[in-house]
Protein backbone atom coordinates (compact mmCIF):
# COMPACT_ATOMS: atom_id res chain seq x y z
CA UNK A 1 15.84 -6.68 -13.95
CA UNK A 2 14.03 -3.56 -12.99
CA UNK A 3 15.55 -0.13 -12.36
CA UNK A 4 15.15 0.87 -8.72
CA UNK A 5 14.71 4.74 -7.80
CA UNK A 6 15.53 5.51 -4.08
CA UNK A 7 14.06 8.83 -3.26
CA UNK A 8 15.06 11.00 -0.48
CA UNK A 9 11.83 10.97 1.36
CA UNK A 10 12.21 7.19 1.13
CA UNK A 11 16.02 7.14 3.19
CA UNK A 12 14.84 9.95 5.77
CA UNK A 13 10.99 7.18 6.23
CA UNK A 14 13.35 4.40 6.70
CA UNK A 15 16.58 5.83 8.41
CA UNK A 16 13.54 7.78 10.77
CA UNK A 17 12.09 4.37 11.93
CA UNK A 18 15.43 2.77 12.26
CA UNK A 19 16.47 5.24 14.62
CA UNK A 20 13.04 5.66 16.42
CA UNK A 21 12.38 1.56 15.82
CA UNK A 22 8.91 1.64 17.75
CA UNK A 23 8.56 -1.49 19.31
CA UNK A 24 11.32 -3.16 17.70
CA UNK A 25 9.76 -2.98 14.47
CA UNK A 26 12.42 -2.00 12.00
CA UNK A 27 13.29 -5.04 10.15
CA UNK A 28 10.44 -7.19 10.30
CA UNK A 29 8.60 -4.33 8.92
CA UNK A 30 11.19 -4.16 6.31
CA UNK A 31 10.79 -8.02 5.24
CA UNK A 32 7.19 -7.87 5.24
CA UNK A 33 7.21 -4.73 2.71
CA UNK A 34 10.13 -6.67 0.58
CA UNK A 35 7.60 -10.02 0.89
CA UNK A 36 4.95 -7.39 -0.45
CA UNK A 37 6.24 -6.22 -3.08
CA UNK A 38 7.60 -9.36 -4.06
CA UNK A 39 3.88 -10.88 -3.82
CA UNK A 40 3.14 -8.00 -6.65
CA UNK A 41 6.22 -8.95 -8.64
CA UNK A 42 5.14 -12.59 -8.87
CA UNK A 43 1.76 -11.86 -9.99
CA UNK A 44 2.82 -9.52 -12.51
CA UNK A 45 5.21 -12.18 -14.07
CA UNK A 46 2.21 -14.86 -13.65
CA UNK A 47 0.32 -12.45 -15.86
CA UNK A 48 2.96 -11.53 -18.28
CA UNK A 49 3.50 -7.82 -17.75
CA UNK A 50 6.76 -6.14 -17.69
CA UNK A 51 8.28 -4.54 -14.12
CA UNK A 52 9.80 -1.62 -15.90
CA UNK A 53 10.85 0.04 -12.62
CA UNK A 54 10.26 0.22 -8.61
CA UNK A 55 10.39 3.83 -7.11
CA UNK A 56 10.73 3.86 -3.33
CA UNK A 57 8.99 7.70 -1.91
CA UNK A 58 7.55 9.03 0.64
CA UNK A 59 4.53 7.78 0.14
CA UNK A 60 5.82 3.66 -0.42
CA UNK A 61 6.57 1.80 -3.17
CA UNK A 62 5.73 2.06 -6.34
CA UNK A 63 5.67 -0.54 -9.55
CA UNK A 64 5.82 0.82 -12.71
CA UNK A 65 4.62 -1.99 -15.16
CA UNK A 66 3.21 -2.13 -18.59
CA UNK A 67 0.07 -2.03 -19.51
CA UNK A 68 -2.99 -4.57 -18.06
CA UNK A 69 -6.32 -5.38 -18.41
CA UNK A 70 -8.92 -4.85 -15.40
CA UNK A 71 -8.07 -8.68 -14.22
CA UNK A 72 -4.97 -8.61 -14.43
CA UNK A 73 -4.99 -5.25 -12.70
CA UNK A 74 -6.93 -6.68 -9.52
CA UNK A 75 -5.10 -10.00 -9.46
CA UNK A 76 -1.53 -8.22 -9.51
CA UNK A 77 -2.82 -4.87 -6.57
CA UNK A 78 -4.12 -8.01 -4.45
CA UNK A 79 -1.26 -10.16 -4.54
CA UNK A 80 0.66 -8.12 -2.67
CA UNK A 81 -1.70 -8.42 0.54
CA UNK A 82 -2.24 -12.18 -0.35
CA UNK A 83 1.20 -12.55 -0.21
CA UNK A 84 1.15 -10.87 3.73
CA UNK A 85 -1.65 -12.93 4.67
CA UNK A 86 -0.02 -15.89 3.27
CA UNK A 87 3.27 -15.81 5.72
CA UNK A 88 0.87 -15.21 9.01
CA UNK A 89 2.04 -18.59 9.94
CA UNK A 90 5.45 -17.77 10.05
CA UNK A 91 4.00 -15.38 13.03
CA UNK A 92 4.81 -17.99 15.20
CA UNK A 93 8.16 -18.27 15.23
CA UNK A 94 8.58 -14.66 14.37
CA UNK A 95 5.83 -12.80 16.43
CA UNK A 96 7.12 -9.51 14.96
CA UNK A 97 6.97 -10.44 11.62
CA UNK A 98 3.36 -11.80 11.32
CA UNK A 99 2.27 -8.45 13.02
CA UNK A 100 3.76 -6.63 10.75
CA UNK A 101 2.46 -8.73 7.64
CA UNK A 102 -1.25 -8.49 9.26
CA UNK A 103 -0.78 -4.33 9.75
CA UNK A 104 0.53 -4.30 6.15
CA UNK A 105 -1.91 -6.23 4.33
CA UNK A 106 -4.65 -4.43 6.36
CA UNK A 107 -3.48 -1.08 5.44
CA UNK A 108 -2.62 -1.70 2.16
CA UNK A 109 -6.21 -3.33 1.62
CA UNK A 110 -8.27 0.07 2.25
CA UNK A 111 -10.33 1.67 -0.45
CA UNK A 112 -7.71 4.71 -0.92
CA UNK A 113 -5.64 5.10 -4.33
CA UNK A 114 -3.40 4.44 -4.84
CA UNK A 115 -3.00 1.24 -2.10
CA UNK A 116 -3.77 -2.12 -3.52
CA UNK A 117 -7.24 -1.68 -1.94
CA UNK A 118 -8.39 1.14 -3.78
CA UNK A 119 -6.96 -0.33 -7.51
CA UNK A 120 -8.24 -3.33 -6.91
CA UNK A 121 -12.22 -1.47 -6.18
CA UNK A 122 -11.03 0.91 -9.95
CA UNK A 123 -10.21 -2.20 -11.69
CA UNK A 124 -13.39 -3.77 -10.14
CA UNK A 125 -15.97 -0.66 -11.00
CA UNK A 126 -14.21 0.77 -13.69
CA UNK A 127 -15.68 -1.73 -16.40
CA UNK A 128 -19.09 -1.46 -14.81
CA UNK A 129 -19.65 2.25 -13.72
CA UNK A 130 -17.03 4.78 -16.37
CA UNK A 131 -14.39 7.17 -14.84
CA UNK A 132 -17.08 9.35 -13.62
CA UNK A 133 -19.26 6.81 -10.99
CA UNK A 134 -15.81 5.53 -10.69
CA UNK A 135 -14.58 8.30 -9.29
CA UNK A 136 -17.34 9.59 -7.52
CA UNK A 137 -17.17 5.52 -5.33
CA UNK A 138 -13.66 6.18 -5.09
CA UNK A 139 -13.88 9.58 -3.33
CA UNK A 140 -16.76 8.41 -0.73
CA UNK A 141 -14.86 5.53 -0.15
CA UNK A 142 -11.67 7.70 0.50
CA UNK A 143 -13.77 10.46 2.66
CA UNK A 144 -15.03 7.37 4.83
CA UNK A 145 -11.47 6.14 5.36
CA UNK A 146 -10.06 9.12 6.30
CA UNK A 147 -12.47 9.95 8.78
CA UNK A 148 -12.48 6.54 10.36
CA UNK A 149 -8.49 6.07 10.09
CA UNK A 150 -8.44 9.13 11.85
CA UNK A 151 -11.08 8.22 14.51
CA UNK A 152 -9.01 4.97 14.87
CA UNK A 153 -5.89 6.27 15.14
CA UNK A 154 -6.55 9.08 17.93
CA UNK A 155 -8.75 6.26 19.75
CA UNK A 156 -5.60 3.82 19.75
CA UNK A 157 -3.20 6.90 20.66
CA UNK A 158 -5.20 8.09 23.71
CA UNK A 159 -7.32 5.45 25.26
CA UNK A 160 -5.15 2.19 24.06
CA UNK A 161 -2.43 4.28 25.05
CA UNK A 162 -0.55 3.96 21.74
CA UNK A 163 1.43 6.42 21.61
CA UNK A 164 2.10 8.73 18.71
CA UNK A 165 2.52 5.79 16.18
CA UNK A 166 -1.05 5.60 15.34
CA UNK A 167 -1.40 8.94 14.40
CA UNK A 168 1.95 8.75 12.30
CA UNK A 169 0.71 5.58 10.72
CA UNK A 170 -2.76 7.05 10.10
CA UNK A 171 -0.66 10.79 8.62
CA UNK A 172 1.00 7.99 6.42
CA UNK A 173 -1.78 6.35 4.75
CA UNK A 174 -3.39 9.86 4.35
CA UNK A 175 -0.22 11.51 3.00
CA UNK A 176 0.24 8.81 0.01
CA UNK A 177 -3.02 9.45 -1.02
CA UNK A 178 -2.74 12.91 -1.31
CA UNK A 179 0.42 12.29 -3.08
CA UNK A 180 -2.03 10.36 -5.49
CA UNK A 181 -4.28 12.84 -6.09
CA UNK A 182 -1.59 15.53 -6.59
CA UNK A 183 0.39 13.47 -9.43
CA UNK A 184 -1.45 11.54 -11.97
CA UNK A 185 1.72 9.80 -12.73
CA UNK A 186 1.53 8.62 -8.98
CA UNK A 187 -1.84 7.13 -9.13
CA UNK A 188 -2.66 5.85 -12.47
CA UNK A 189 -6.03 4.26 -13.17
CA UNK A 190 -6.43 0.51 -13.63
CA UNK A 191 -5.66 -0.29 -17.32
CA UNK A 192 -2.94 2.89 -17.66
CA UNK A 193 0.44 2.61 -18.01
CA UNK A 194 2.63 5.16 -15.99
């Protein structure tokens, strides 16, 4: 059994959208990030690579493992979206919860380190193009999310009339990757161990 680290960023995230709960979205939010994580967990047994532990931040969740190759790397960062995508179904019954599951696969799909998204594209170039190209993808990728998450975000705030919670969701995204690019140990390339 892995150690788990609670942070205090983590408890204020989660005791701030328990208290705001936009649209009733507390706990199905909740079960789809335990279902995503759980999708990761999975794959990394299927592959054989030790959970050593699970830190819950700020910026999400985060598995420290042991070491893989580049396929094991993209199976394991994609399985955690699969696993979203998988339980749409269960959307009908719980409307909430399939939402949530689409919103979180989605997000965690985009081409930003350290999301799934974004390891799975290292994992996928780094074999191909060196740390250098690599990066150099990774970055335009990252530049072209930002400016269209934000684009999307004040679009679905003002003339969707969503509120403030695209914005925060968009701050969100943004904010973990900076927390990536601040701390190596954060955001460790495909084929690194933590």
């Amino acid at each position: 059994m892995p150690a788990v680290d609670v942070g205090p960023g983590w408890v204020l995230l989660m005791a701030g959208l328990y208290y705001v709960n936009p649209l009733g979205c507390f706990w199905p939010l909740t079960a789809a990030m335990a279902c995503h994580e759980l999708g990761h967990c999975l794959a990394l047994a299927a592959c054989g690579v030790p959970v050593r532990r699970l830190r819950l931040e700020l910026g999400g969740a985060v598995l420290e493992t042991g070491p893989m190759d580049y396929r094991s790397e993209r199976i394991c960062a994609l399985a955690g979206p699969a696993m979203n995508l998988l339980l749409l179904p269960l959307g009908r019954r719980f409307p909430a919860f399939g939402v949530m599951c689409l919103v979180l696969a989605a997000f965690n799909l985009l081409p930003l380190l350290p999301l799934d998204g974004g390891r799975a594209l290292a994992a996928a170039l780094l074999p191909r193009l060196g740390q250098v190209r690599t990066r150099r993808v990774l970055g335009a990728a990252a530049a072209v999310c930002a400016a269209g998450l934000a684009g999307a975000a004040l679009y679905a705030a003002t003339a969707l009339g969503g509120g403030p919670w695209p914005v925060l969701a968009a701050g969100l995204a943004l904010l973990r990757t900076g927390f990536a690019l601040a701390r190596k140990d954060h955001c460790k390339w495909p084929g690194e161990t933590v």
